[in-house]
Protein backbone atom coordinates (compact mmCIF):
# COMPACT_ATOMS: atom_id res chain seq x y z
CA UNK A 1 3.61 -8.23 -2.52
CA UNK A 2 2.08 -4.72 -1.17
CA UNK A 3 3.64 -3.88 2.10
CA UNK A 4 1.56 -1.17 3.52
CA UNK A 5 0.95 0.29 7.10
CA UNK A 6 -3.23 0.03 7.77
CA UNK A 7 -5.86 -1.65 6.55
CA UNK A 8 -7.15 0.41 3.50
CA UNK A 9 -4.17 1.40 2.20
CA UNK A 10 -3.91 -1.73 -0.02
CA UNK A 11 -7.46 -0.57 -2.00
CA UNK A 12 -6.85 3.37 -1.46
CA UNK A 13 -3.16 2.96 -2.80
CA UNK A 14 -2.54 -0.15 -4.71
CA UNK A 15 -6.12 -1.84 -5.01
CA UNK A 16 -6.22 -1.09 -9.13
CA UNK A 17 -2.68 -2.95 -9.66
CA UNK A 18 -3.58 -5.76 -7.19
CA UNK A 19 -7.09 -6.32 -9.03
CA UNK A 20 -5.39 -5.64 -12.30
CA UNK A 21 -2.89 -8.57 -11.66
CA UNK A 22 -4.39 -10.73 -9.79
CA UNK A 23 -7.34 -10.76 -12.99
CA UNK A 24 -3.85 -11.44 -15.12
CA UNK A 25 -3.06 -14.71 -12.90
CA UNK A 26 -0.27 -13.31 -11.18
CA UNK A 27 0.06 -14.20 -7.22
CA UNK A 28 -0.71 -11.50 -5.43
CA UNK A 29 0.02 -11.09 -1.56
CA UNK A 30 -0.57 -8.25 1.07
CA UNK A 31 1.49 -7.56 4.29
CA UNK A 32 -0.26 -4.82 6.40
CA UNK A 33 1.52 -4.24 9.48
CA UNK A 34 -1.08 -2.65 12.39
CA UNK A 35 -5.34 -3.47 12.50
CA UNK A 36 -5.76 0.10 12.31
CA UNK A 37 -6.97 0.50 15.95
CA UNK A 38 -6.93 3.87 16.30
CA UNK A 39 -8.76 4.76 13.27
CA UNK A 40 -11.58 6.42 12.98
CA UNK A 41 -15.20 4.58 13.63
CA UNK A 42 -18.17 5.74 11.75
CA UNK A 43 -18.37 9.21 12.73
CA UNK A 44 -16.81 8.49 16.07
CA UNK A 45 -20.34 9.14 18.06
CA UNK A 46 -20.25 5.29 19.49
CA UNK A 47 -16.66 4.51 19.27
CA UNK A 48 -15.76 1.04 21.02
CA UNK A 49 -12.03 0.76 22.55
CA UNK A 50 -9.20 0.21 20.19
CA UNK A 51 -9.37 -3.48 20.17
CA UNK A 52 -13.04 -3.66 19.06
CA UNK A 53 -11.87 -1.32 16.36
CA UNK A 54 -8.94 -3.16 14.89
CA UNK A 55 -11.38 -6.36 14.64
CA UNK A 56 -13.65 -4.24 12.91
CA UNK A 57 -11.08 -2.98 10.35
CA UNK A 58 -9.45 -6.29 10.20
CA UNK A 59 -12.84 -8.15 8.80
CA UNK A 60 -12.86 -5.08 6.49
CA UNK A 61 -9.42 -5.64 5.12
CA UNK A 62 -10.37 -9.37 4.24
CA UNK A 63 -13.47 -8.35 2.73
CA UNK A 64 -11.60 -6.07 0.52
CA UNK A 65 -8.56 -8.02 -0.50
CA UNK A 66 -11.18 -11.03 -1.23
CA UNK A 67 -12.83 -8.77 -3.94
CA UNK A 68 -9.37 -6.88 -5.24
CA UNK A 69 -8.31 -11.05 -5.95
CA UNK A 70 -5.08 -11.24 -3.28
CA UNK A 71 -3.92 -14.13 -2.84
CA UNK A 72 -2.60 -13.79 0.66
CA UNK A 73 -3.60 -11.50 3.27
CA UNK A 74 -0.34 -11.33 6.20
CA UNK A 75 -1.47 -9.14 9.68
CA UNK A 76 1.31 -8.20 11.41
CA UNK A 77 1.19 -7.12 15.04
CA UNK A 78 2.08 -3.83 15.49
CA UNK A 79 -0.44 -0.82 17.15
CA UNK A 80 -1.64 1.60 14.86
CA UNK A 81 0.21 4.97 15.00
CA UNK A 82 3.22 3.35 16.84
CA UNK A 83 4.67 1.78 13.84
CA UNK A 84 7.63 4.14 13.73
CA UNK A 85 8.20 3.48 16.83
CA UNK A 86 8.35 -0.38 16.69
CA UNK A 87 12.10 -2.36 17.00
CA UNK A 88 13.73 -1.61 13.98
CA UNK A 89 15.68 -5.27 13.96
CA UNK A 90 12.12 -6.75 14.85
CA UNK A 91 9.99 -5.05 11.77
CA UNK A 92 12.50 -5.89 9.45
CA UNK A 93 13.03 -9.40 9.98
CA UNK A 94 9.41 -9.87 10.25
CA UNK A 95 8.94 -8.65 7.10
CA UNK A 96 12.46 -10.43 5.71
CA UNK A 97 10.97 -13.55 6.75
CA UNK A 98 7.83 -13.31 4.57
CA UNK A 99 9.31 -12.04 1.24
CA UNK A 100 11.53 -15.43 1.29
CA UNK A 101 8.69 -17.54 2.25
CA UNK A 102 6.30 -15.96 -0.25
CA UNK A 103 9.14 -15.21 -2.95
CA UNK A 104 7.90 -12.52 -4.95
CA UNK A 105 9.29 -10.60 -7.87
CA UNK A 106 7.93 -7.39 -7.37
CA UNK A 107 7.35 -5.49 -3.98
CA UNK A 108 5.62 -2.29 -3.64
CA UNK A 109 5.11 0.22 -0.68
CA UNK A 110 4.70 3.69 0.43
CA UNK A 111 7.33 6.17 -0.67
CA UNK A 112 9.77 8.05 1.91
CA UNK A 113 7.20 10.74 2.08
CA UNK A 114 4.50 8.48 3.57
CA UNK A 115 2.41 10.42 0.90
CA UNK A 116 1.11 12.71 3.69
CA UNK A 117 3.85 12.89 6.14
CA UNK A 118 2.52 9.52 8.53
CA UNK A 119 4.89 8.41 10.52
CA UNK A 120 3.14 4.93 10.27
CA UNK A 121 3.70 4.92 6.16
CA UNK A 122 7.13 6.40 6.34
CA UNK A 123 7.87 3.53 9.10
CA UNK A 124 6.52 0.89 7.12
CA UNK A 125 8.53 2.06 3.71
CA UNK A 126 11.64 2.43 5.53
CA UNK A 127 10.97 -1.40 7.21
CA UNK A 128 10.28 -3.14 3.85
CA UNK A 129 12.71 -1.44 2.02
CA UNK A 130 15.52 -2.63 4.48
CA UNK A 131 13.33 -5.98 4.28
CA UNK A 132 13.96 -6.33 0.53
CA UNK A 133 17.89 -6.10 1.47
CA UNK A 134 17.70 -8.67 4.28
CA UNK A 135 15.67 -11.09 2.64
CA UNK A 136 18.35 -11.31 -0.48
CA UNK A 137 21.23 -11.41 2.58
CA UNK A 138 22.51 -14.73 3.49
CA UNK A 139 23.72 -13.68 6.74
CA UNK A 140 20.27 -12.81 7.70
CA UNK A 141 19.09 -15.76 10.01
CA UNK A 142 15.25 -16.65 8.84
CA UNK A 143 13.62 -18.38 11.84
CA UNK A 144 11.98 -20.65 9.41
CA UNK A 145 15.26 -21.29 7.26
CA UNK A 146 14.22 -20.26 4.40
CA UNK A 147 16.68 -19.97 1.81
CA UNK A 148 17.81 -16.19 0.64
CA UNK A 149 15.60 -14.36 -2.00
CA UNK A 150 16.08 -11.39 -4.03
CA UNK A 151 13.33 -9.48 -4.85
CA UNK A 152 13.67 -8.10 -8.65
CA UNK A 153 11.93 -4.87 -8.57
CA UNK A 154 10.77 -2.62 -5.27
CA UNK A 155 8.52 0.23 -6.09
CA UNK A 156 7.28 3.46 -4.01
CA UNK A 157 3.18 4.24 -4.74
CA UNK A 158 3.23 8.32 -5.84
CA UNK A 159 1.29 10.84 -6.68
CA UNK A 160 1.16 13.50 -9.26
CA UNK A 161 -0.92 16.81 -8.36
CA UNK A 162 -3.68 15.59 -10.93
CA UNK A 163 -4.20 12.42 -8.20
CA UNK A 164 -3.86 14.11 -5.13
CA UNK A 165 -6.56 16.90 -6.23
CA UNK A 166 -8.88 13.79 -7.69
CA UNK A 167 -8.63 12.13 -3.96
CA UNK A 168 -8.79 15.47 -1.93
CA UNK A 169 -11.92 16.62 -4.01
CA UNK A 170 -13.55 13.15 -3.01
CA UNK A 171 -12.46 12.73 0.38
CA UNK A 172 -10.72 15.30 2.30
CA UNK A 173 -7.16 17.82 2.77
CA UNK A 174 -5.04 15.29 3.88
CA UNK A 175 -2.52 16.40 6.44
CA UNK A 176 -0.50 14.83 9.54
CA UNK A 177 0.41 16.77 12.80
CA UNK A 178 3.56 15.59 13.82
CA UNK A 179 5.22 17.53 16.97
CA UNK A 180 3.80 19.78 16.36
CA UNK A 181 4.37 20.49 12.90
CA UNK A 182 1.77 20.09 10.06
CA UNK A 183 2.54 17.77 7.18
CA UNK A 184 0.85 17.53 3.47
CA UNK A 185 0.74 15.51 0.68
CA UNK A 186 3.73 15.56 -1.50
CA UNK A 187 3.27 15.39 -5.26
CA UNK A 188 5.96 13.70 -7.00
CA UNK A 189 6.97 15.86 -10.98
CA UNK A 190 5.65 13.76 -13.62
CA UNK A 191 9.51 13.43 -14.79
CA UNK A 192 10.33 11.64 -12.01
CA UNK A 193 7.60 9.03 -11.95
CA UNK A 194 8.78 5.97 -13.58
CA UNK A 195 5.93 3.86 -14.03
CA UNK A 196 2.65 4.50 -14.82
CA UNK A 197 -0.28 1.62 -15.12
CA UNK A 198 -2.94 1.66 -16.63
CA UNK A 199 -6.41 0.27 -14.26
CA UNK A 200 -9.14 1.73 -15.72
CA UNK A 201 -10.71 -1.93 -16.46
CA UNK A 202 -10.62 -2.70 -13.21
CA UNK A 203 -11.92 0.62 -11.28
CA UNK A 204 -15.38 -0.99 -10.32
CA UNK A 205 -13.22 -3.89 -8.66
CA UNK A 206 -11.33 -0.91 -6.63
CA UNK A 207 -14.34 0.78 -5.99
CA UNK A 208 -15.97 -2.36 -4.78
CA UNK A 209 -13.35 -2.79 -2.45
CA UNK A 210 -13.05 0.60 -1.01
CA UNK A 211 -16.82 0.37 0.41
CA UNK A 212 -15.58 -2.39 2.38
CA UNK A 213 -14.13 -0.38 5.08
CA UNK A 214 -16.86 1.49 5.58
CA UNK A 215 -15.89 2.42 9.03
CA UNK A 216 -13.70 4.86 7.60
CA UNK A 217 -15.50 5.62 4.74
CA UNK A 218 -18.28 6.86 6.32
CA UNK A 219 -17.74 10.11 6.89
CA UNK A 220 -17.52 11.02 3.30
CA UNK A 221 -20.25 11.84 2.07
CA UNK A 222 -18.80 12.93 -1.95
CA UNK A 223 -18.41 9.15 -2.40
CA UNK A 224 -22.00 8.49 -3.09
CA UNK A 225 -22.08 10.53 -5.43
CA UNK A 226 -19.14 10.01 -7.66
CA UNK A 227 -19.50 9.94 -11.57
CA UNK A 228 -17.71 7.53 -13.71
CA UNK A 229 -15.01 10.25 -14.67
CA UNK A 230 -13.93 10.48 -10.66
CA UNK A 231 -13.81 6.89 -10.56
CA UNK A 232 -11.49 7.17 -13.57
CA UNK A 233 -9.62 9.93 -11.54
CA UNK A 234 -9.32 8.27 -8.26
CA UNK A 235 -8.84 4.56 -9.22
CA UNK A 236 -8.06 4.45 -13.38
CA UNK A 237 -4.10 4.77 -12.70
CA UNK A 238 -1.42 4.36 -10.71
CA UNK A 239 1.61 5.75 -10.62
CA UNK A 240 5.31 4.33 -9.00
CA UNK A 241 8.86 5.10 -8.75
CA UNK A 242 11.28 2.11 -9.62
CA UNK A 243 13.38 2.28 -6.58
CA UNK A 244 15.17 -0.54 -7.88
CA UNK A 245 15.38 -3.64 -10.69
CA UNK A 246 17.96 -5.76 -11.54
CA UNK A 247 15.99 -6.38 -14.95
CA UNK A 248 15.46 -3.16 -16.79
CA UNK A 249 16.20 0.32 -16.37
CA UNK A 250 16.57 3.48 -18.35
CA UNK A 251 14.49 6.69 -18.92
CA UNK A 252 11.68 5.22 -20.44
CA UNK A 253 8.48 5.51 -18.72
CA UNK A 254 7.14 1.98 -17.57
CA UNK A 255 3.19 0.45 -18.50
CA UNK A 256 3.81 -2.55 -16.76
CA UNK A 257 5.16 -3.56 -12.68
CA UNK A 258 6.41 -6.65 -14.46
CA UNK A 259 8.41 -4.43 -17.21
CA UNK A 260 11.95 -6.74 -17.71
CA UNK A 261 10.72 -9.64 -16.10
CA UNK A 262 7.94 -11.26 -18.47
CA UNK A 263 11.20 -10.62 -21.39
CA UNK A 264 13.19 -12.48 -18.81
């Protein structure tokens, strides 16, 4: 299960391991917790209110996990850019209640960074991280009573440099302004990445699920004209950190999400 923060993040973060797993059989699921409302339309000339947007971005986000093979597409209800503001107890039981009604092995969302400093994808990490905990807690009370479940692995999406200058070439500097303050992507050293996966098969699946939202992709005006070796660049890896497995460990770099479990 991907637990991101807007729709798009699930193909511009995670769409080559979703395609690449869902093509393997596995289940795949996303949870994506606001409709994006206050997102960018087109070039912003014609902009409709914030509602008209979200439904525009929602159709989007089923178009694109329909061709990246997801199983399940979960909307939560939360407004786009107030996500770290949301009830704590609220987002996390939310999210609780869905990882032990879906049951999955392996969760993956945004790291503590947010990649870029976004409140929204530091929000959501901190949420299903916490999630992960309460699902496996007995003394959390599910509203559906659904037994406890303990997710085996949870994993951050990173970045090395190499990735983060492949996307900013394509698409843009990518900075937040919070208070103030101006935040920037955050490479993670390649030491420190733990899992690395290999998605070059299913690029053109990625790729045909990032023109989906073209409400925010149309803007950028590189992405016509990308060559095979930036689609290599952009969508032919991805890269984790193992925040935590109770099936394998150790120093040695990861191919595979599902690394310990398939032995098990």
């Amino acid at each position: 299960m991907a637990v991101v923060a807007h729709p798009d993040d699930e193909s511009l973060g995670m769409g080559g391991v979703l395609a690449r797993y869902a093509q393997e059989g596995v289940h795949t699921y996303v949870l994506t917790a606001t409709r994006g409302q206050r997102g960018r339309y087109f070039d912003n000339s014609n902009r409709p209110d914030d509602d008209a947007v979200g439904r525009v971005r929602e159709e989007e986000l089923r178009c694109a996990v329909r061709e990246l093979g997801v199983s399940e597409l979960t909307l939560l209800d939360y407004r786009d850019g107030d996500l770290d503001r949301a009830n704590p107890g609220e987002a996390i039981a939310a999210i609780a209640t869905h990882l032990r009604r879906v049951r999955p092995h392996v969760v993956l969302t945004f790291d503590q960074f947010g990649a870029y400093g976004h409140p929204d994808h530091i929000a959501i990490c901190q949420f299903a991280t916490a999630a992960t905990l309460a699902a496996a807690d007995p003394a959390f009370a599910d509203p559906q009573g659904a037994p406890p479940h303990r997710v085996a692995k949870l994993y951050y999406m990173v970045h090395d440099q190499a990735k983060w200058d492949a996307y900013q070439a394509a698409f843009k500097t990518l900075i937040s302004r919070v208070d103030g303050v101006e935040r920037g992507v955050v490479s993670w050293p390649d030491w420190s990445i733990t899992t690395r996966v290999d998605t070059r098969a299913q690029w053109p699946t990625v790729w045909r699920a990032v023109q989906c939202h073209r409400s925010q992709n149309a803007i950028y005006a590189k992405l016509a004209t990308l060559s095979e070796t930036d689609h290599h660049a952009l969508w032919g890896s991805q890269a984790y950190y193992r925040v935590f497995s109770s099936v394998n460990g150790g120093r040695e770099p990861e191919t595979d999400l599902f690394a310990g479990l398939r032995e098990a």
